[in-house]
Protein backbone atom coordinates (compact mmCIF):
# COMPACT_ATOMS: atom_id res chain seq x y z
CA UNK A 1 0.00 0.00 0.00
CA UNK A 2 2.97 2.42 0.74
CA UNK A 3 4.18 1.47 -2.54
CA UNK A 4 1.19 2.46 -4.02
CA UNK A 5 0.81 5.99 -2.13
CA UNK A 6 4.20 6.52 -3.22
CA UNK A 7 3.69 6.17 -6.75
CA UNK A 8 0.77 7.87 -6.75
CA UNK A 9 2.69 10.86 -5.19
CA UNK A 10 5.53 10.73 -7.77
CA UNK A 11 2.59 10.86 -10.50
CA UNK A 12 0.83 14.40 -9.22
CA UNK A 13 4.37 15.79 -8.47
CA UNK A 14 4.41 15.36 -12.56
CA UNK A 15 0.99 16.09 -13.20
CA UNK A 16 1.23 19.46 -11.53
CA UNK A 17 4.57 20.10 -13.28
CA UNK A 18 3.54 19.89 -16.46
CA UNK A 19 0.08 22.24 -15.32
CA UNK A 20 2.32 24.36 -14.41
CA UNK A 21 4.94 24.89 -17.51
CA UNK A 22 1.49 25.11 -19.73
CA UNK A 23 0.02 27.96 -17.50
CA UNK A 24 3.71 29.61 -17.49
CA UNK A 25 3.77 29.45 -21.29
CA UNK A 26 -0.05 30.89 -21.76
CA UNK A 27 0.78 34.09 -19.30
CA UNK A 28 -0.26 36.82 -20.55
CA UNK A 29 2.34 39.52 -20.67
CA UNK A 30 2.15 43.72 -21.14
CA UNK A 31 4.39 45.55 -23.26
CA UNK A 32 5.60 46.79 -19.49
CA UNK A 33 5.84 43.07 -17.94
CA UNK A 34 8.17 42.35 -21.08
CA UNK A 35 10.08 45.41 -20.75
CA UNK A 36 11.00 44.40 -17.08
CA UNK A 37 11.67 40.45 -17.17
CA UNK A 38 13.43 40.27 -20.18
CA UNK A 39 15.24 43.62 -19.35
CA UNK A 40 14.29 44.99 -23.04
CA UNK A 41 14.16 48.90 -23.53
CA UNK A 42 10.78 49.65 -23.63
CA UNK A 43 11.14 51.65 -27.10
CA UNK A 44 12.15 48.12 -28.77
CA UNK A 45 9.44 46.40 -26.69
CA UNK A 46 6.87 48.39 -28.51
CA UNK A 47 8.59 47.96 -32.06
CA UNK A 48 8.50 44.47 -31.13
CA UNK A 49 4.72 44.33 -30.57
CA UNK A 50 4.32 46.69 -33.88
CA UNK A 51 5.64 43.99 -35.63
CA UNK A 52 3.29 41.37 -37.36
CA UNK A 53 5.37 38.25 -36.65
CA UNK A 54 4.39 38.40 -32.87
CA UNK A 55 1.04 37.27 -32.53
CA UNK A 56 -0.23 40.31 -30.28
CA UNK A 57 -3.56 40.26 -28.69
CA UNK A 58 -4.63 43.55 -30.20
CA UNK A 59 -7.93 43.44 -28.71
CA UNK A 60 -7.02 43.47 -25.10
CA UNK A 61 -6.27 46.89 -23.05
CA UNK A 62 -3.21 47.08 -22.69
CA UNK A 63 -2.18 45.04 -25.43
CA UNK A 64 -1.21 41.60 -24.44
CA UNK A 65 1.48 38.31 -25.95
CA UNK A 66 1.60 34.93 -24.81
CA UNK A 67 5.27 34.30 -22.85
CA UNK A 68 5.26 31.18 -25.11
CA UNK A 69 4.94 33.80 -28.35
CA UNK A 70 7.81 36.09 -26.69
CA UNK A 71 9.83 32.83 -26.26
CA UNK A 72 9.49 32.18 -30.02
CA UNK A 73 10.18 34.77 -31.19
CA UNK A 74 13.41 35.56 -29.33
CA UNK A 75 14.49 32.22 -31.02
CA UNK A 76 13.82 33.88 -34.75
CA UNK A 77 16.43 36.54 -36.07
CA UNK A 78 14.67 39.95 -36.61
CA UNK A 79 17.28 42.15 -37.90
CA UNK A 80 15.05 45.06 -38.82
CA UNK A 81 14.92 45.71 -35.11
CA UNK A 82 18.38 46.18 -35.02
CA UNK A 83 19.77 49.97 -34.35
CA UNK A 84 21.41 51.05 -37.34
């Protein structure tokens, strides 16, 4: 029976991992919550959600980008964004 306790533990420890890295990756973020975690002027933040290849929620107030999105597209090169 301990066993089976055990087990069962293990499986919600996993469970409620993987709840919580899908929650992480649908947070909502503001141009301002980007700005500060990913320590990103907040002038290029904005270009950044100006540009079409981030899928911005433009129907919120304040506008609003999945983490998962931001994530993404920090693995993409965007050298238009690039100070010249």
């Amino acid at each position: 029976m301990e066993k089976l306790l055990e087990e069962q533990q293990k499986t919600n420890e996993l469970l409620q991992r993987l709840v919580d890295k899908e929650t992480r990756e649908n947070e909502l973020l503001t141009i301002e919550q980007v700005h500060k975690e990913f320590d990103i002027g907040l002038n290029k933040v904005r270009n950044m959600f100006n540009d079409p290849e981030l899928p911005v929620q433009t129907y919120t107030v304040p506008f609003k980008v999945k983490r998962k999105a931001v994530e993404d597209y920090f693995n993409t090169r965007h050298d238009y964004l690039c100070e010249k």
